[in-house]
Protein backbone atom coordinates (compact mmCIF):
# COMPACT_ATOMS: atom_id res chain seq x y z
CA UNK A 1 212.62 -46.83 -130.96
CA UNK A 2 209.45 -48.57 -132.26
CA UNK A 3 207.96 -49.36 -135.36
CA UNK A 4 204.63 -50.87 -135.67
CA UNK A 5 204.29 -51.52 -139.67
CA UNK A 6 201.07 -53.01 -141.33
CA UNK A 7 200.83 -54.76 -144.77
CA UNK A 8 198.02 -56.84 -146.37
CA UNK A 9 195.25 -54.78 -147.23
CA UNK A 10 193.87 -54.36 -150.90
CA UNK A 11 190.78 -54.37 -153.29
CA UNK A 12 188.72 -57.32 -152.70
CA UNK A 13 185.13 -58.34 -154.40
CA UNK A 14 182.40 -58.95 -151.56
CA UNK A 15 182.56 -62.22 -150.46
CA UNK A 16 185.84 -62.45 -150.62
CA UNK A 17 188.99 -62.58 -148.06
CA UNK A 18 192.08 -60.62 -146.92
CA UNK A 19 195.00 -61.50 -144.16
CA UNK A 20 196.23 -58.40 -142.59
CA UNK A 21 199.79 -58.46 -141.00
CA UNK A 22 201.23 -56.37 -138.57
CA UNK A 23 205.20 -56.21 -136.50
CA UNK A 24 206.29 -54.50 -133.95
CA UNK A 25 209.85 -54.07 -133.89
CA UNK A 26 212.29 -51.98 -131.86
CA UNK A 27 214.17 -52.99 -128.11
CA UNK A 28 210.66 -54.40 -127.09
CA UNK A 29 210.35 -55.76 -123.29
CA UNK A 30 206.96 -57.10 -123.12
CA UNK A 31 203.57 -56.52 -125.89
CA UNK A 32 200.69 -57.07 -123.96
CA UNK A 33 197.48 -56.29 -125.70
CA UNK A 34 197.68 -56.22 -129.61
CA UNK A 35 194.59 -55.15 -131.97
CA UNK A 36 193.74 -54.14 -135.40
CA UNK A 37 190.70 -50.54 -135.59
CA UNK A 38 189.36 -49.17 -138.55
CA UNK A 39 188.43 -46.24 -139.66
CA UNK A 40 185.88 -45.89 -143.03
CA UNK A 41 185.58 -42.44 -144.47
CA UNK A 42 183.98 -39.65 -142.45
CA UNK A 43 183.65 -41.55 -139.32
CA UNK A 44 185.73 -42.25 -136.12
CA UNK A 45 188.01 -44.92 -135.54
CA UNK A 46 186.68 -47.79 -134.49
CA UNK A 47 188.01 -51.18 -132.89
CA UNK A 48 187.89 -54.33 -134.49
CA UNK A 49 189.35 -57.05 -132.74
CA UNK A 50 191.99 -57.37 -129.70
CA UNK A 51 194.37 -60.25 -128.66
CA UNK A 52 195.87 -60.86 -125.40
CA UNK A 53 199.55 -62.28 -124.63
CA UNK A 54 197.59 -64.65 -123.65
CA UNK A 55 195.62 -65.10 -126.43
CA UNK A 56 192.09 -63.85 -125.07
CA UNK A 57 190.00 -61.77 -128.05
CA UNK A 58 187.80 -59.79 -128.28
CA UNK A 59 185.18 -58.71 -131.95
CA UNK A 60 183.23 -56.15 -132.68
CA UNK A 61 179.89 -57.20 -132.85
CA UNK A 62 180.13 -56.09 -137.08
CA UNK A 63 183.07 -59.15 -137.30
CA UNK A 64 182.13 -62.06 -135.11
CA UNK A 65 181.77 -64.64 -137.27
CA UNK A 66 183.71 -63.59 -140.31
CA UNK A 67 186.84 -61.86 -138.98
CA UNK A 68 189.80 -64.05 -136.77
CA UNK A 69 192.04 -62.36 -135.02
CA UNK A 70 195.52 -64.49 -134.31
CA UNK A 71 199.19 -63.61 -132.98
CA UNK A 72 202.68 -65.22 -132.99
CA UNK A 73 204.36 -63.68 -129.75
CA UNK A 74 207.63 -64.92 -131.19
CA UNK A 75 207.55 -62.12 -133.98
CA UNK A 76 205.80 -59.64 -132.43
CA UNK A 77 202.69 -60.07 -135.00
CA UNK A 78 199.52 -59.95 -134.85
CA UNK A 79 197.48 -60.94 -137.72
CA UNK A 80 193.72 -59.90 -139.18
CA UNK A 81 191.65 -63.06 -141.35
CA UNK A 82 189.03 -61.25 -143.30
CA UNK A 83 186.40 -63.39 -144.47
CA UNK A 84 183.21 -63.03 -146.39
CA UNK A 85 184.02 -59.27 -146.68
CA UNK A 86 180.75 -56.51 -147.01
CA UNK A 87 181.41 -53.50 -148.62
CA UNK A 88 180.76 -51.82 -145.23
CA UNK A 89 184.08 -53.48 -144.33
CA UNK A 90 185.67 -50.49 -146.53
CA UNK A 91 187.87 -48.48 -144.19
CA UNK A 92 191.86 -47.95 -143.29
CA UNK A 93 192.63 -50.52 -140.88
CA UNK A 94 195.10 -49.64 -137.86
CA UNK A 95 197.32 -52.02 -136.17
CA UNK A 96 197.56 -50.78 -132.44
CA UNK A 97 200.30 -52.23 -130.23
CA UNK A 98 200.27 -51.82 -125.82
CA UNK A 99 204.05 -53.17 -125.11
CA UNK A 100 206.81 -51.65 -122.66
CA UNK A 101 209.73 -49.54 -124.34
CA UNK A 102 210.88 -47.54 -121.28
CA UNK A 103 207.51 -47.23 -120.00
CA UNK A 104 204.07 -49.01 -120.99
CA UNK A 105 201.81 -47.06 -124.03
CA UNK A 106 200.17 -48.31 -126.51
CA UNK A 107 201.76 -47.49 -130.24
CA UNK A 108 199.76 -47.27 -134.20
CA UNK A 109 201.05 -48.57 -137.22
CA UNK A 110 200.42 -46.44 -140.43
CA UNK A 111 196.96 -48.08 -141.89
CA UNK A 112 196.57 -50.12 -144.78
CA UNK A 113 193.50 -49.95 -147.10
CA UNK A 114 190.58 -51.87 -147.13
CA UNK A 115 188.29 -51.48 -150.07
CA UNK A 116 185.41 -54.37 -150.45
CA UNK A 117 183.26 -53.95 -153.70
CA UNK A 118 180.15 -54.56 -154.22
């Protein structure tokens, strides 16, 4: 069995900065791709950033610059820097894991909650 489990996310005045966490955990052979998707209120889930194993990312356009996305493939974690948050940064962000656990598919964590004031 595995558990992808988020935890970070919070209120936050514009400007200001979050760390999102997320671990996989469970009889894990191999995480390739780890990433971290959002999704704000009446619109679809989006992606935010993706790390490779071997350490290749990739932004949304929205985040270059402000968000960095980082891993330690030692503890199966991934982690989110949020800096100078917008309030357009206000969503539920989902950690999204692509390891092998039997076969190869790609696993969510539960969301945390964003919320950037303005």
């Amino acid at each position: 069995q595995v558990q992808v489990v988020e935890s970070g996310g919070g209120l936050v005045q514009a400007g200001g900065s979050l760390r999102l966490s997320c671990a996989a955990s469970g009889s894990i052979v191999s995480i390739y791709v780890m990433g971290w998707y959002r999704q704000a209120p009446g619109k679809q889930r989006e992606l935010v950033a993706t790390i490779t194993s071997g350490g290749r990312t990739n932004y949304a356009d929205s985040v270059k610059g402000r968000f960095t996305i980082s891993r330690a493939n030692a503890r199966n974690t991934v982690y989110l820097q949020m800096n100078s948050l917008k309030p357009e940064d206000t969503a539920v962000y989902y950690c999204n894991v692509d390891l092998f656990y039997g076969a190869r598919r790609d696993y969510w964590g539960q969301g945390t909650q964003v919320t950037v004031s303005s």
